[in-house]
Protein backbone atom coordinates (compact mmCIF):
# COMPACT_ATOMS: atom_id res chain seq x y z
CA UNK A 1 27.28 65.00 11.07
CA UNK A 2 25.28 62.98 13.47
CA UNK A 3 22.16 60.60 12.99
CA UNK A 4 19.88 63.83 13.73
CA UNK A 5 21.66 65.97 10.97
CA UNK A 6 21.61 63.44 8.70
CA UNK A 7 17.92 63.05 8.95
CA UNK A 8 17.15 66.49 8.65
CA UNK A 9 19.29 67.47 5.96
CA UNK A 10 17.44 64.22 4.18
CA UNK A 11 13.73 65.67 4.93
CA UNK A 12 14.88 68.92 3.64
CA UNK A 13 16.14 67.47 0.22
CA UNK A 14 13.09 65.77 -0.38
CA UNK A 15 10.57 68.18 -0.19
CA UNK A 16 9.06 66.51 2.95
CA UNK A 17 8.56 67.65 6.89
CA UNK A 18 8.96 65.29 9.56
CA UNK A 19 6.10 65.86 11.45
CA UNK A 20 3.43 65.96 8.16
CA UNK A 21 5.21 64.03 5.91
CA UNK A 22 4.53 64.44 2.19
CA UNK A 23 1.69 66.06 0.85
CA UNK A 24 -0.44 63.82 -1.13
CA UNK A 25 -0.09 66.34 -4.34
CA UNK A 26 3.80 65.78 -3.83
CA UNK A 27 3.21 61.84 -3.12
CA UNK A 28 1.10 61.80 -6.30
CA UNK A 29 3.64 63.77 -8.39
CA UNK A 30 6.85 61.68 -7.39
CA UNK A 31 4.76 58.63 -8.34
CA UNK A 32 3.94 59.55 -11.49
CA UNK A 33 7.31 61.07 -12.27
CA UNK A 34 9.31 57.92 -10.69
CA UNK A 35 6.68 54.81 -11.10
CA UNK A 36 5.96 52.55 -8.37
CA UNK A 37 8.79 51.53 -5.83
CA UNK A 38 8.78 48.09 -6.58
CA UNK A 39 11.49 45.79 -7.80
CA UNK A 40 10.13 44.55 -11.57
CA UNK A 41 9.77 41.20 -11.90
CA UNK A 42 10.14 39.22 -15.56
CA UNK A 43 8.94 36.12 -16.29
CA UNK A 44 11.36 33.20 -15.93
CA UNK A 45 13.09 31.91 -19.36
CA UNK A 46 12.09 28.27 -20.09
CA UNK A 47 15.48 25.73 -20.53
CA UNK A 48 14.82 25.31 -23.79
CA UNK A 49 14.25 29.06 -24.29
CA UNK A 50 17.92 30.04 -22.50
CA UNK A 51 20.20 27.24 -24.44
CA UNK A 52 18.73 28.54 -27.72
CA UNK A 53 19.93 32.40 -26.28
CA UNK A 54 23.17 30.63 -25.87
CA UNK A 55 23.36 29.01 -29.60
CA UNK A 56 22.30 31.75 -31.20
CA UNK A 57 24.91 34.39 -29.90
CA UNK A 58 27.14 34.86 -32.79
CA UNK A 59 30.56 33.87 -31.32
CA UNK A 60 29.10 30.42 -30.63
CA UNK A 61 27.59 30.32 -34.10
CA UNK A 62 31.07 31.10 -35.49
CA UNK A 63 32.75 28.89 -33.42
CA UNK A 64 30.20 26.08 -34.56
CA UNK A 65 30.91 27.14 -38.60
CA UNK A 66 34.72 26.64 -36.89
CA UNK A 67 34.42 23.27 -35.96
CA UNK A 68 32.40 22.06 -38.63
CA UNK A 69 35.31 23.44 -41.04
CA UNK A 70 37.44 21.16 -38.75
CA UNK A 71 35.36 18.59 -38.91
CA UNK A 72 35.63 19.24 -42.92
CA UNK A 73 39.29 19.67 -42.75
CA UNK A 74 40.04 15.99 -40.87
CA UNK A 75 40.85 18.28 -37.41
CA UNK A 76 38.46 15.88 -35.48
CA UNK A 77 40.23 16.53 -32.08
CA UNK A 78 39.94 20.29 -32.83
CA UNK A 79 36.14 19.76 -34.00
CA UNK A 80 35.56 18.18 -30.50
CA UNK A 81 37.33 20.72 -28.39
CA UNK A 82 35.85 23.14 -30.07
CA UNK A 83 31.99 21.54 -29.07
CA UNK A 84 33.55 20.79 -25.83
CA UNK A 85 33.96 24.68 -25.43
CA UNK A 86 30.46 25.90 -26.63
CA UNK A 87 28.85 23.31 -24.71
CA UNK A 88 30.71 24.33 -21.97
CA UNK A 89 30.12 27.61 -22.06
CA UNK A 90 26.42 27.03 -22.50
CA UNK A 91 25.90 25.33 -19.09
CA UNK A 92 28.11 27.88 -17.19
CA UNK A 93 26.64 30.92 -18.51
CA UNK A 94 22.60 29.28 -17.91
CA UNK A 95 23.97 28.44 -14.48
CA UNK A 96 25.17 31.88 -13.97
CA UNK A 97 21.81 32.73 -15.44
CA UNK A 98 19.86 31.01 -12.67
CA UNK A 99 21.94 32.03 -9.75
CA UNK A 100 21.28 35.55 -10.90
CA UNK A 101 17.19 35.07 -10.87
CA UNK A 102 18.26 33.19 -7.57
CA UNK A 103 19.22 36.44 -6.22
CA UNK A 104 16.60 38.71 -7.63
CA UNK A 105 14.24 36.43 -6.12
CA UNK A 106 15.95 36.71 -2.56
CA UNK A 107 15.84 40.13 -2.55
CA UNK A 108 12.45 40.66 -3.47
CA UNK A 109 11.56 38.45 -0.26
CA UNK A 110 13.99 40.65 1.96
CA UNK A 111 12.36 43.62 1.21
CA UNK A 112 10.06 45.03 3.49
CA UNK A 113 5.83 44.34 0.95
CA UNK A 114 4.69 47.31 3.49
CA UNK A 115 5.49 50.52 5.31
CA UNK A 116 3.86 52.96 6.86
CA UNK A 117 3.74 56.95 5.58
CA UNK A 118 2.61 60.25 6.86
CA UNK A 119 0.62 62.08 3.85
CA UNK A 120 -0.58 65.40 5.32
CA UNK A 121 -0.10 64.81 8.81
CA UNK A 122 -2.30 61.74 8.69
CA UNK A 123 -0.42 57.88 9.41
């Protein structure tokens, strides 16, 4: 099917013409039914506020109870290793964190704030 086709076959699905566009009672509908088209944004988590996600996720407060057992137990090395890994963990998973708001961020600039419509045959 070529570009043409494509388009058509597109209009049609949607309810719309490609000279008039959507009516506004359609427009109106669909944004009511659908919400805004807008990416939503959330409001950035402080440091302090993403280490404590990290502490309190249970495996890391079970592997804490571990290592204090070891600590208990005279396992220091294992106590440490065990730290090592939380803490560890922690900073990969709020880098991975920030790289992902990174990206949310990039593609809300990418996309295009405005674009022009057709709503009953008017631009």
């Amino acid at each position: 099917m070529d570009y043409l086709g494509q388009k058509n076959e597109i209009v049609k699905k949607l309810d719309s013409d490609s000279a008039r566009g959507l009516s506004n009672d359609i427009a109106i509908k669909r944004l009511e039914e659908n919400g805004p088209n807008k990416i939503e944004s959330k409001e950035k988590k402080s440091l302090g506020k993403k280490i404590a996600e990290q502490i309190l996720d249970p495996m890391v407060i079970l592997l804490i109870i571990a290592s204090i057992v070891s600590a208990f137990t005279g396992d220091k090395i294992e106590c440490f290793i065990i730290i090592a890994i939380v803490i560890i963990n922690a900073i990969m998973s709020i880098i991975q964190e920030g790289k992902a708001e990174d990206s949310v961020e990039a593609l809300k600039k990418m996309s295009s704030p405005e674009a022009s419509v057709i709503r009953d045959g008017k631009k």
